[in-house]
N, C-alpha and C. Protein backbone atom coordinates (compact mmCIF):
# COMPACT_ATOMS: atom_id res chain seq x y z
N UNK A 1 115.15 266.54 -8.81
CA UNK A 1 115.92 265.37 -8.39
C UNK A 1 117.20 265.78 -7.67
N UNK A 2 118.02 266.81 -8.47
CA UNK A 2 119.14 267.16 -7.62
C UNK A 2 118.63 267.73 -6.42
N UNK A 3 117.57 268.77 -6.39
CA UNK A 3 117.25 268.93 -4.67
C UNK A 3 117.10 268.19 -4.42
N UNK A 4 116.35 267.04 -4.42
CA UNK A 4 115.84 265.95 -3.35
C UNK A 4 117.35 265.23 -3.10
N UNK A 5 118.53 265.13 -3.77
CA UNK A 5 119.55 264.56 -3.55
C UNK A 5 120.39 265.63 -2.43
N UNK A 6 120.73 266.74 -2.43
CA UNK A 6 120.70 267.70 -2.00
C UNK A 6 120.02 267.56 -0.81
N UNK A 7 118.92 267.66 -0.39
CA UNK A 7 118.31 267.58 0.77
C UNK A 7 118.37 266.28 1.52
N UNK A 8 118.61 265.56 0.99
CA UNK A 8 118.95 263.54 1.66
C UNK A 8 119.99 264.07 2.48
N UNK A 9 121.31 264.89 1.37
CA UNK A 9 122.74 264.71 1.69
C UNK A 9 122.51 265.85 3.28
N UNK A 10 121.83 266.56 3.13
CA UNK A 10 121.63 267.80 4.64
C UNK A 10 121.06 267.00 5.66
N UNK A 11 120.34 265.95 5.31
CA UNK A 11 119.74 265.12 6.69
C UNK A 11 120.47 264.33 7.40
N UNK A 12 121.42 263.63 6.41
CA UNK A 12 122.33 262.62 6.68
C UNK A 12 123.16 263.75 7.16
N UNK A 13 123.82 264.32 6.69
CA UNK A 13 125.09 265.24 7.81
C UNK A 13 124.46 265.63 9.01
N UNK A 14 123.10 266.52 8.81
CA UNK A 14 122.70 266.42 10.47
C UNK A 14 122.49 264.94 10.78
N UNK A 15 122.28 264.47 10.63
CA UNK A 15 122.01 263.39 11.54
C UNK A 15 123.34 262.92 12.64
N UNK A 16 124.66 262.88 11.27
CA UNK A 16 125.31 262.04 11.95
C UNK A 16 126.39 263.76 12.80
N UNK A 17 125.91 264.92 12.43
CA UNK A 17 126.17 265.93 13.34
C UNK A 17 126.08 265.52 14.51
N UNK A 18 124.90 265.22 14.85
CA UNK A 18 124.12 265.27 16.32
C UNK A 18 124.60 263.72 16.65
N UNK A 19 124.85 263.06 15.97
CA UNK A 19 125.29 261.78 16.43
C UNK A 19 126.85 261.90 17.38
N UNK A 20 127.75 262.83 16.47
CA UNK A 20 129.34 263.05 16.94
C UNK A 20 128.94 263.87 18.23
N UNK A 21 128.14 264.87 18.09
CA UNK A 21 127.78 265.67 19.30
C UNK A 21 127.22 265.18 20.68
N UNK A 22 126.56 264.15 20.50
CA UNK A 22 125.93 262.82 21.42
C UNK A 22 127.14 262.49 21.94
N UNK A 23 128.14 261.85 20.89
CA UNK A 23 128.95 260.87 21.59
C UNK A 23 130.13 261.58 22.38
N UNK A 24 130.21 262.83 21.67
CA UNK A 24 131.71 264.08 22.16
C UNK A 24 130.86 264.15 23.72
N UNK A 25 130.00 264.59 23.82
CA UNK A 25 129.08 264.88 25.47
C UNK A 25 129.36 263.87 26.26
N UNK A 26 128.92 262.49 25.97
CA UNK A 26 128.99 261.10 26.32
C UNK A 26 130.43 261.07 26.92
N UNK A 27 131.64 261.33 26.23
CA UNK A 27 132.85 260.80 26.08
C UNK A 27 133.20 262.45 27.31
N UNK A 28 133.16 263.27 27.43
CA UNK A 28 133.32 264.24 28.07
C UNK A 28 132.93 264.23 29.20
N UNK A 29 131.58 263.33 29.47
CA UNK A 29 131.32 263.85 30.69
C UNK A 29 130.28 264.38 31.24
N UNK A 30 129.87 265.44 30.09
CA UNK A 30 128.49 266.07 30.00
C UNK A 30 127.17 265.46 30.45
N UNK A 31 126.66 266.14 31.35
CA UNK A 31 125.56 265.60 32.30
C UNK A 31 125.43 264.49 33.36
N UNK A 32 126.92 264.01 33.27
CA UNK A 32 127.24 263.61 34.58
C UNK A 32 127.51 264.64 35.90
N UNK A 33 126.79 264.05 37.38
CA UNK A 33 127.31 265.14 38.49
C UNK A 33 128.60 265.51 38.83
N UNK A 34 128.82 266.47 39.25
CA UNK A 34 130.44 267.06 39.00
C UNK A 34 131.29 265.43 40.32
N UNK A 35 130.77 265.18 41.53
CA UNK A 35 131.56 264.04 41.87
C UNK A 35 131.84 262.55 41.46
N UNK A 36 130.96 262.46 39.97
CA UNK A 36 131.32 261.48 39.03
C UNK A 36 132.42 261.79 38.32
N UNK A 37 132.66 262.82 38.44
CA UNK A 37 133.50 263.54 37.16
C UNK A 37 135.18 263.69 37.95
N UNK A 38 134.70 264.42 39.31
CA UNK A 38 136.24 264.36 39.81
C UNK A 38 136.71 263.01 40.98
N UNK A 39 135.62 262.37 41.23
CA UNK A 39 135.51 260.98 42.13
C UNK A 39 136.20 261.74 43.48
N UNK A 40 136.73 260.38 44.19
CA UNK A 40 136.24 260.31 45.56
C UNK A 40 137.89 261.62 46.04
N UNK A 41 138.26 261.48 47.22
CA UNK A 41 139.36 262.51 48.18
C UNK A 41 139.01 263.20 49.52
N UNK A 42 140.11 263.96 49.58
CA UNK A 42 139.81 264.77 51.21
C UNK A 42 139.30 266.09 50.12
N UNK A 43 138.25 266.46 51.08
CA UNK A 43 138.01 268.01 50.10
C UNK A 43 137.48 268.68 51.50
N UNK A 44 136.91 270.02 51.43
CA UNK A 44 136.34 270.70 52.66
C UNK A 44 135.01 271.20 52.13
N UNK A 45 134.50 271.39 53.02
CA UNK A 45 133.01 272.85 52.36
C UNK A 45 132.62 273.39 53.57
N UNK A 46 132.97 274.90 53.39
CA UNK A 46 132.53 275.80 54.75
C UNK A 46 133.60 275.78 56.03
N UNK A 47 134.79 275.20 55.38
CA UNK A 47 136.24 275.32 55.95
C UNK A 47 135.66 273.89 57.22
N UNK A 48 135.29 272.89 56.77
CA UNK A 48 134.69 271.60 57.27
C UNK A 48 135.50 270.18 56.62
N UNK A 49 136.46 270.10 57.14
CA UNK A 49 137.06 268.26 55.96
C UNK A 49 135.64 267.67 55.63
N UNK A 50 135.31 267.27 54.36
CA UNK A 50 134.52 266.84 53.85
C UNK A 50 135.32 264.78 52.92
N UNK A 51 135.54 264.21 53.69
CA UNK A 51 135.77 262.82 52.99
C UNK A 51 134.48 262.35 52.06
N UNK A 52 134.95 262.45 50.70
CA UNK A 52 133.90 261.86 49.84
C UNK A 52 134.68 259.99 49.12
N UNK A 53 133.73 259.26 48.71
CA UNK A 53 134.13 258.39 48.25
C UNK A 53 133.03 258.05 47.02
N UNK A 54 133.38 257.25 45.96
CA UNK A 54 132.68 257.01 45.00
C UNK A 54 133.05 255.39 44.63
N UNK A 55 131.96 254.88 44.31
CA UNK A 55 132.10 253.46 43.73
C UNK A 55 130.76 253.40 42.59
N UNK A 56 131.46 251.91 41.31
CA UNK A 56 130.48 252.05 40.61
C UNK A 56 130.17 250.17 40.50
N UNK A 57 128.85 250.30 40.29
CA UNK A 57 128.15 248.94 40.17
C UNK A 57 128.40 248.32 38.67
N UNK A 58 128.63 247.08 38.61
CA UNK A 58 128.87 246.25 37.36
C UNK A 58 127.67 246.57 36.83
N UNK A 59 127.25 246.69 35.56
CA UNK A 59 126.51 246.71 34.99
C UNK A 59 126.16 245.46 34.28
N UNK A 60 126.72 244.41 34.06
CA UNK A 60 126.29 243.63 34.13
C UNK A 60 125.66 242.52 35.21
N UNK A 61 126.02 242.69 36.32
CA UNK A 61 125.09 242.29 37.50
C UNK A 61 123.67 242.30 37.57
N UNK A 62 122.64 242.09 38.01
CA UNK A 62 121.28 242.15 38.15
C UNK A 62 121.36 243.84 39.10
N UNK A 63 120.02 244.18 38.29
CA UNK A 63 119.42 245.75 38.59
C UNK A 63 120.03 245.77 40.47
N UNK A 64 119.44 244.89 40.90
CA UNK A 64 119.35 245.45 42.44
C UNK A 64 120.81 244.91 43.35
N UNK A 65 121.43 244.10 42.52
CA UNK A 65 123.44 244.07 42.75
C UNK A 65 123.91 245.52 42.96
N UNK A 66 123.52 246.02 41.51
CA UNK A 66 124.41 247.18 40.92
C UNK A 66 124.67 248.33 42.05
N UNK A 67 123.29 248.49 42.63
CA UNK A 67 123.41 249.37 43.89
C UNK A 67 124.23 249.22 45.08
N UNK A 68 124.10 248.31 45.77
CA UNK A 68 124.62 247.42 46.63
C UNK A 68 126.18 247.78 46.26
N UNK A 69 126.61 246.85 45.14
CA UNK A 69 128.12 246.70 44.86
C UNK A 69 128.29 248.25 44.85
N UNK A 70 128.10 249.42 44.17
CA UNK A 70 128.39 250.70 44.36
C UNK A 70 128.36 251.49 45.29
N UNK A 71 127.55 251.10 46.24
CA UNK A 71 127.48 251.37 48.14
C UNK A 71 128.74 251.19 48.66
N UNK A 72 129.12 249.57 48.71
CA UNK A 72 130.13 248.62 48.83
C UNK A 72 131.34 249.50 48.83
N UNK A 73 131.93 249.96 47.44
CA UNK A 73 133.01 250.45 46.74
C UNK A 73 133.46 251.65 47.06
N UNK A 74 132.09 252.44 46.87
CA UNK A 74 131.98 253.62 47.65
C UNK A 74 132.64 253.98 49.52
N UNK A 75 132.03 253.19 49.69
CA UNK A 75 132.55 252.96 51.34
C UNK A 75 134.05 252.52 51.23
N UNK A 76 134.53 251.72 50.83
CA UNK A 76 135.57 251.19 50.35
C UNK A 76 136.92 252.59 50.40
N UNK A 77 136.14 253.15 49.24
CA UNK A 77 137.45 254.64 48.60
C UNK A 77 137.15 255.48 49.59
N UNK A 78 135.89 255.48 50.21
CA UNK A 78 136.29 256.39 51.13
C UNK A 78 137.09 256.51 52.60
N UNK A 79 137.19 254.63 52.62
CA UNK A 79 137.95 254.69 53.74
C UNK A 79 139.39 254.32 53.41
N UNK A 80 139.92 254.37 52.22
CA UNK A 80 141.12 254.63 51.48
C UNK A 80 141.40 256.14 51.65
N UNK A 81 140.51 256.89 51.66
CA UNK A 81 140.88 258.23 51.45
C UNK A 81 141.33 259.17 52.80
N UNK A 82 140.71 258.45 54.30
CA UNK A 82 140.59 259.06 54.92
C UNK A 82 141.51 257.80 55.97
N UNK A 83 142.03 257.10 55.84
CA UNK A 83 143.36 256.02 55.78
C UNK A 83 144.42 257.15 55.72
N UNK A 84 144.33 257.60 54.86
CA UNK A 84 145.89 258.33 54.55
C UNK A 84 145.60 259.96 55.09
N UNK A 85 144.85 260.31 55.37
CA UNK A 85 144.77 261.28 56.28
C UNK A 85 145.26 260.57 57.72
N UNK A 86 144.39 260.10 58.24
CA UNK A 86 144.75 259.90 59.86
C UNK A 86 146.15 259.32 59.52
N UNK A 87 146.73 258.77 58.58
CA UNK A 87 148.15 257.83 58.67
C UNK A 87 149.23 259.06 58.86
N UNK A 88 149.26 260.26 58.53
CA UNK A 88 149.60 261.67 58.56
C UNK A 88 149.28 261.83 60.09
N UNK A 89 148.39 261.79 60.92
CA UNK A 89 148.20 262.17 61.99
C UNK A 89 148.94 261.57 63.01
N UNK A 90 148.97 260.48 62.83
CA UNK A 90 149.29 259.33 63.53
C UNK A 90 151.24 259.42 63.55
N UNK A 91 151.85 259.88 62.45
CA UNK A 91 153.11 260.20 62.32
C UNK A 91 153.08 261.52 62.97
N UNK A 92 152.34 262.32 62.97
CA UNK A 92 152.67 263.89 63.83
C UNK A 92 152.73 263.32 64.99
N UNK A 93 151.62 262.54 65.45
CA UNK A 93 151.67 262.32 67.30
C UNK A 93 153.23 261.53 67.68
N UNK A 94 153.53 260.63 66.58
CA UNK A 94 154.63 260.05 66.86
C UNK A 94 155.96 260.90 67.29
N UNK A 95 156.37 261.96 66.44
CA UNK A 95 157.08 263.01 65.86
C UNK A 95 156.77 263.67 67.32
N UNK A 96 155.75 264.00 67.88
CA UNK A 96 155.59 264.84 68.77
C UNK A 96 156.10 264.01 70.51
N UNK A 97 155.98 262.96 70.15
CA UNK A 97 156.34 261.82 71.76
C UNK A 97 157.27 260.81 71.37
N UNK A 98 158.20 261.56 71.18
CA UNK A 98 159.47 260.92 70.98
C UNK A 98 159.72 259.85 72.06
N UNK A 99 159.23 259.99 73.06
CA UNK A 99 159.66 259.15 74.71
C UNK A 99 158.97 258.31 74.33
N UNK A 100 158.12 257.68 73.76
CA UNK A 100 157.26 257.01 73.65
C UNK A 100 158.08 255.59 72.68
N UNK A 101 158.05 256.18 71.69
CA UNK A 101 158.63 255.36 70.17
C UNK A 101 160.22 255.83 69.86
N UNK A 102 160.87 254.36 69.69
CA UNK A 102 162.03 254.49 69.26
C UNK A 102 162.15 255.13 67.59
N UNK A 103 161.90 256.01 67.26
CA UNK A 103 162.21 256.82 65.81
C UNK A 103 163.15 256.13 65.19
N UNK A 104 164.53 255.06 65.68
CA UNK A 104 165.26 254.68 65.01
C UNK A 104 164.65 253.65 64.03
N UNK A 105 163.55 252.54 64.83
CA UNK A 105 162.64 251.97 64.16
C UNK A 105 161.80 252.05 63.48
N UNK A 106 162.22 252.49 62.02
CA UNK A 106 161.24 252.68 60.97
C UNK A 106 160.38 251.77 60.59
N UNK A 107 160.58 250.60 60.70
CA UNK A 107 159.29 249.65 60.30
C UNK A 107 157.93 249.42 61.06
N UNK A 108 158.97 249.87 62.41
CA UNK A 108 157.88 249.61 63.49
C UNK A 108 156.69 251.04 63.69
N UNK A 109 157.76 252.09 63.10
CA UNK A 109 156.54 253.19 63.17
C UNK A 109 155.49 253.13 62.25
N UNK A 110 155.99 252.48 61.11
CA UNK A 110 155.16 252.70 59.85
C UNK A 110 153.78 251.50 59.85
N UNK A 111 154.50 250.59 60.92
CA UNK A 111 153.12 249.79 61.34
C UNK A 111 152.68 250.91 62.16
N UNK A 112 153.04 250.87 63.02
CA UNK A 112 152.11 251.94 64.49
C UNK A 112 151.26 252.69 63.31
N UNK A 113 151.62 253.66 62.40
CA UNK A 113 150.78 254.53 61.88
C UNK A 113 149.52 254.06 61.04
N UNK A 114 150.32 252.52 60.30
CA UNK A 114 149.30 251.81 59.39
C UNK A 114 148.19 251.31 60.39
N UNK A 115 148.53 251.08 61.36
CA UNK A 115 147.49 250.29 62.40
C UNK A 115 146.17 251.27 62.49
N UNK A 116 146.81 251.80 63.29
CA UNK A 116 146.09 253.39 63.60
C UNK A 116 145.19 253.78 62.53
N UNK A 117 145.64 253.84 61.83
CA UNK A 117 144.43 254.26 60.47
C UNK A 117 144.01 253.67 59.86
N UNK A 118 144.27 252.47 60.54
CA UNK A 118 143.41 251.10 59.22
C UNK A 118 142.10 250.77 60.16
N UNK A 119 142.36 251.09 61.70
CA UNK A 119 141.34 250.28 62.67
C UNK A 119 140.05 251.82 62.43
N UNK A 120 140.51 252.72 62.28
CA UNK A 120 139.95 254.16 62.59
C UNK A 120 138.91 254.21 61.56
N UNK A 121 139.82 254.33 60.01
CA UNK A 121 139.31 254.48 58.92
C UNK A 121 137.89 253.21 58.45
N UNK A 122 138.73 251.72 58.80
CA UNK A 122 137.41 251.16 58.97
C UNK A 122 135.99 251.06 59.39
N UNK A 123 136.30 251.96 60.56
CA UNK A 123 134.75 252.33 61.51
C UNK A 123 134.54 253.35 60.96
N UNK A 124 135.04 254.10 60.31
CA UNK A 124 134.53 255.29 59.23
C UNK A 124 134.10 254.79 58.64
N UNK A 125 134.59 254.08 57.75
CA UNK A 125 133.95 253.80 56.52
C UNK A 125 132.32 253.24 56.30
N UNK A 126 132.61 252.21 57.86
CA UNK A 126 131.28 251.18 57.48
C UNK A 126 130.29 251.99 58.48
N UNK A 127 130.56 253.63 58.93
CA UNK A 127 129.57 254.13 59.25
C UNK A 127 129.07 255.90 58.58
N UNK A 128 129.79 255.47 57.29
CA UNK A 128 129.39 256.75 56.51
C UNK A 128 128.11 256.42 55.84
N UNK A 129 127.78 257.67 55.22
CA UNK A 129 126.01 257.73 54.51
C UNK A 129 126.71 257.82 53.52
N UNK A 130 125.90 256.68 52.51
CA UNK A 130 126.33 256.90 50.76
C UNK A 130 125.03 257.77 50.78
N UNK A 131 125.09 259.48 50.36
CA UNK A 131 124.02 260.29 49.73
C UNK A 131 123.58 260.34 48.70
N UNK A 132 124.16 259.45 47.78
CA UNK A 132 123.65 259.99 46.40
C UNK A 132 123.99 259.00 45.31
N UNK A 133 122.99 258.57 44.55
CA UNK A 133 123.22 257.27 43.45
C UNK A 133 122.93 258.47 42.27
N UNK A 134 123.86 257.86 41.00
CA UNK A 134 123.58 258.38 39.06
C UNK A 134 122.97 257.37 38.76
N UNK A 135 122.63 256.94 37.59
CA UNK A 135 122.52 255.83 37.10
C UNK A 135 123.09 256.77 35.32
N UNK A 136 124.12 256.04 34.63
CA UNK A 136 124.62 256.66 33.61
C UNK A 136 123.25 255.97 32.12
N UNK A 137 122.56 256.61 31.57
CA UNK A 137 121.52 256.46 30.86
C UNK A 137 122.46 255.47 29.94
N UNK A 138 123.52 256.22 29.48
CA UNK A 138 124.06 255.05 28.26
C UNK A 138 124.81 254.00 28.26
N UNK A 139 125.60 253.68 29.93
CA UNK A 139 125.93 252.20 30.13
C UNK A 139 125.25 251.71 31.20
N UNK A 140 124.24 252.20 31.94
CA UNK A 140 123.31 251.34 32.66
C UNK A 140 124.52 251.36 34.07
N UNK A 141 125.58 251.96 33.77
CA UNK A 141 126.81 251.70 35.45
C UNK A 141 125.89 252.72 36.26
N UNK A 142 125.97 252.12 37.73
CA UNK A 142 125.23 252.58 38.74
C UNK A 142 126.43 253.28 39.91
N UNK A 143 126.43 254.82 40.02
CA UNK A 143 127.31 255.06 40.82
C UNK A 143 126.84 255.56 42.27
N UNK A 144 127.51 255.20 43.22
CA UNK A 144 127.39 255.95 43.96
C UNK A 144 128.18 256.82 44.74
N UNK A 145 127.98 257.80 46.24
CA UNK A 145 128.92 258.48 46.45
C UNK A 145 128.83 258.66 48.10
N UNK A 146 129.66 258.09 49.06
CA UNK A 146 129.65 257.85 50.12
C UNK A 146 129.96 259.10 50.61
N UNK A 147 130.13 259.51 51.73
CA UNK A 147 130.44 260.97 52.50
C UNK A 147 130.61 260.97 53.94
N UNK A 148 132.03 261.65 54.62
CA UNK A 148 131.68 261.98 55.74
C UNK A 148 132.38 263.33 55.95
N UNK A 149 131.39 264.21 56.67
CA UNK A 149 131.83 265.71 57.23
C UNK A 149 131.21 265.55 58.76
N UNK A 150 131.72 264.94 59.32
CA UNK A 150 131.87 265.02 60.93
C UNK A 150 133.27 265.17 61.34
N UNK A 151 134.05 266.25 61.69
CA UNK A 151 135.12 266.55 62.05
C UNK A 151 135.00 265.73 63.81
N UNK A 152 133.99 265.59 64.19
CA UNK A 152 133.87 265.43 65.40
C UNK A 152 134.21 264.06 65.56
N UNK A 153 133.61 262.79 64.33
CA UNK A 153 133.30 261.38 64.76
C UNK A 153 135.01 261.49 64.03
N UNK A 154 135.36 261.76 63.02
CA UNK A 154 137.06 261.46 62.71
C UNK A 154 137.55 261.45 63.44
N UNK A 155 137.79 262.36 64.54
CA UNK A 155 138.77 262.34 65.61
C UNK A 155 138.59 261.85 66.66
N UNK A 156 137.53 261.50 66.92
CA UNK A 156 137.01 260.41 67.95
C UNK A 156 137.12 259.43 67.68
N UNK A 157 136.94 258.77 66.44
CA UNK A 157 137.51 257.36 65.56
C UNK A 157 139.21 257.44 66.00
N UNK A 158 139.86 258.61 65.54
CA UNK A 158 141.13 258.46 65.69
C UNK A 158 141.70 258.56 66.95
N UNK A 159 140.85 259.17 67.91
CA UNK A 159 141.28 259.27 69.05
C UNK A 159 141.15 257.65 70.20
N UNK A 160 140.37 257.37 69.67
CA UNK A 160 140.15 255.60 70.28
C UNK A 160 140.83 254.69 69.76
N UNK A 161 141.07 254.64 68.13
CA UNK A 161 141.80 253.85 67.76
C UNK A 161 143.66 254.06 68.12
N UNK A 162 144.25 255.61 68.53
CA UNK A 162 145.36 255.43 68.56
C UNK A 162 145.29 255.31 70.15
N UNK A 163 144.40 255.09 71.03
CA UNK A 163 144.26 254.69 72.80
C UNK A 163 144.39 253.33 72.74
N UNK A 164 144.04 252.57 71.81
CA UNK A 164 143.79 251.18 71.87
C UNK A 164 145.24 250.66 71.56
N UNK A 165 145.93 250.93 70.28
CA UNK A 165 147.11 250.84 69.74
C UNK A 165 148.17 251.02 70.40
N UNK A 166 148.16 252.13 71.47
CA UNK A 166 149.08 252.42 72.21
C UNK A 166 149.31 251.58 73.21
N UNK A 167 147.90 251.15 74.19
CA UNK A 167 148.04 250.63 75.20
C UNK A 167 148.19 248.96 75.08
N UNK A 168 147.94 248.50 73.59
CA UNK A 168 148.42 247.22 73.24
C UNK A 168 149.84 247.16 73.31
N UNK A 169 150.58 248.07 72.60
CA UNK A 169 151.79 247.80 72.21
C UNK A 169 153.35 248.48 73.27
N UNK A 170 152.69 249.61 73.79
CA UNK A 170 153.61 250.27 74.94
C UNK A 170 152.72 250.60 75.79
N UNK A 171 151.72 249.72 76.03
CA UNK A 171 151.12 250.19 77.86
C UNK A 171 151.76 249.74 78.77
N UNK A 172 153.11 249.34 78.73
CA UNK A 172 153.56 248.48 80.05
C UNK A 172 154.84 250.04 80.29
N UNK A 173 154.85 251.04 79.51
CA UNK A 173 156.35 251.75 79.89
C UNK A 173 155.46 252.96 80.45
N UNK A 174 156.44 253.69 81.15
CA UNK A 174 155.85 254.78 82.17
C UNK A 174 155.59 256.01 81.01
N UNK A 175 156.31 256.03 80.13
CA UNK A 175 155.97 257.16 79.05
C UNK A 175 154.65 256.67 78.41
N UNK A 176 154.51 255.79 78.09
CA UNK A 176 153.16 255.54 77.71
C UNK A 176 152.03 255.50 78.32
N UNK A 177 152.08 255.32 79.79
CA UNK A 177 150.87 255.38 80.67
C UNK A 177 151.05 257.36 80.89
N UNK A 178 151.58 257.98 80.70
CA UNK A 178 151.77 259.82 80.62
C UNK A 178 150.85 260.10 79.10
N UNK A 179 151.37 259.14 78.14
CA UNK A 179 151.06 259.90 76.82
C UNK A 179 149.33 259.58 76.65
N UNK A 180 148.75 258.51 76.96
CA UNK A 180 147.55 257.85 77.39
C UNK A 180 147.13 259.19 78.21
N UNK A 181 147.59 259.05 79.10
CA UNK A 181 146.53 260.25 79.96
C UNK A 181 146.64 261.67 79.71
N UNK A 182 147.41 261.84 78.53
CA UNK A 182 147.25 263.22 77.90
C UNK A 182 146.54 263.41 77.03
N UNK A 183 145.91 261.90 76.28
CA UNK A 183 145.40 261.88 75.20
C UNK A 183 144.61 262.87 74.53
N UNK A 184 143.79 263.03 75.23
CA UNK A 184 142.62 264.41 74.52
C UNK A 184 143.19 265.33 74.57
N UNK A 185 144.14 265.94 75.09
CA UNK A 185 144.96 266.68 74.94
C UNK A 185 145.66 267.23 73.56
N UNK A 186 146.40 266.20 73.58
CA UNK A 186 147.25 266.04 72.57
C UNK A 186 146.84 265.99 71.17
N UNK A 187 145.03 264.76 71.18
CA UNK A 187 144.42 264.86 69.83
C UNK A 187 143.78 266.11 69.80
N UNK A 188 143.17 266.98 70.77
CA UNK A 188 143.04 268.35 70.05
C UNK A 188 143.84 269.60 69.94
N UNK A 189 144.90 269.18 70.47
CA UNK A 189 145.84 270.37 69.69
C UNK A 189 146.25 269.71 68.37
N UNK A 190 146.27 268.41 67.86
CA UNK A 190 146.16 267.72 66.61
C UNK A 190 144.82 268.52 65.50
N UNK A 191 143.84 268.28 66.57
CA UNK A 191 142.91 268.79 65.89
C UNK A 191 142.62 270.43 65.24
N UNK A 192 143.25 271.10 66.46
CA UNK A 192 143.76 272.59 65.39
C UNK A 192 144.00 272.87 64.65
N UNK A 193 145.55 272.41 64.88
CA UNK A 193 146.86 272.39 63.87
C UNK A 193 146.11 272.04 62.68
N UNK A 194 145.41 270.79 62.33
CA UNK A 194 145.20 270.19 61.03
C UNK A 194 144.28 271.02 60.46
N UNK A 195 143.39 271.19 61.09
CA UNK A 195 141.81 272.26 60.52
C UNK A 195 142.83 273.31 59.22
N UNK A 196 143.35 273.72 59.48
CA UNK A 196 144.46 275.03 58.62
C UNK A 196 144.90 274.21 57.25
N UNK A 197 144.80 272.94 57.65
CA UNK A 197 145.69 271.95 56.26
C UNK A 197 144.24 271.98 55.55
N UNK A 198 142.92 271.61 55.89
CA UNK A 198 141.98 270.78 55.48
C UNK A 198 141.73 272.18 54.97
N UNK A 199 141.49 273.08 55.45
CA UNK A 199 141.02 274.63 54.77
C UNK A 199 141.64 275.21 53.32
N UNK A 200 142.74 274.18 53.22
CA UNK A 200 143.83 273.99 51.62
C UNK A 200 143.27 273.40 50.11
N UNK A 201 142.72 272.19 51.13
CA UNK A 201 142.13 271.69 50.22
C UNK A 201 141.26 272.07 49.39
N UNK A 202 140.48 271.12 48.33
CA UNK A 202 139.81 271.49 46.93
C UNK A 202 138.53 271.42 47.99
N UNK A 203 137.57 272.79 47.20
CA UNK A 203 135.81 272.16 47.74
C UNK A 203 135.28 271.26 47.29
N UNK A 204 134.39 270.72 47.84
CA UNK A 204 134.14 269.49 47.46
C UNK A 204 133.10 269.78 46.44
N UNK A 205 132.98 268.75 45.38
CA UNK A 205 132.38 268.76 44.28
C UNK A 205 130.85 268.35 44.34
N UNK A 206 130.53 268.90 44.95
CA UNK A 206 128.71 268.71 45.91
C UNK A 206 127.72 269.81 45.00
């Protein structure tokens, strides 16, 4: 009798062993993909800017929402992420054509820059590939993870959107019809310079 009491009491501790061990994994992280784990940012791979973004689907929504809304979200952070990159770029070009922009006007630059990377980042966003859905086994949340590594279409996004911006707002002054026709110019010596920053960054969690 005392063994059999004895042996109850060893099942029940394993049991609820493997139960704490379940939930410590669960609560950690464990067997989630590493870009669930560190979510969306600027990262590189192969000295390449790599913009990742991540969004997750309500789980209470219907099965075929959940995807959708996590596409959605996904696209979303990633064009949050890559917003504040070009908004950085967009202040160097400023910084660099002083003739252009009155520098005394801080509000007005900080639109010029917000503009610039809000029109850019948008056409990023809604033309990145979400690669890759989780589905988390124990809350049914559906994630996904948007991506762009085209160094080529970023700066072509940014290079049209700050042509457009410019020639709305100072295409009528003679410095601005100069800085316009230097343009490609100017965005790829942008584009150098920056490659050295993006090579800083974390690899991406792929």
């Amino acid at each position: 009798m005392r063994a059999c009491a004895l042996g109850l009491l060893l099942v029940l501790g394993l049991a609820w062993s493997t139960a704490c061990v379940a939930q410590s994994a669960q609560a950690s992280g464990i067997g989630r993909p590493l870009w669930v784990l560190k979510g969306g940012g600027s990262y590189h791979a192969a000295d390449v800017p790599v913009f990742l973004g991540t969004g997750v689907g309500n789980p209470l929504a219907s099965p075929d929402r959940r995807e959708s809304m996590a596409d959605a979200r996904a696209r979303q952070a990633l064009g949050h992420a890559v917003q504040l990159g070009l908004k950085s770029l967009a202040r160097d070009y400023m910084a660099r054509h002083r003739a252009v922009f009155d520098n005394r006007d801080t509000s007005g630059a900080n639109e010029f820059s917000t503009v610039v990377s809000q029109r850019a980042a948008a056409e990023l966003a809604a033309s990145c590939r979400v690669v890759e859905h989780w589905k988390d086994p124990h809350t049914s949340m559906v994630f996904a993870l948007a991506r762009l590594d085209s160094e080529d279409l970023l700066y072509a996004s940014y290079r049209n959107s700050l042509a457009q911006v410019l020639s709305q707002r100072h295409g009528s002054s003679a410095s601005a019809a100069l800085a316009l026709a230097d343009l490609d110019r100017a965005v790829g010596d942008q584009k150098a310079r920056q490659l050295g920053l993006f090579r800083a960054r974390d690899s991406a969690p792929l």
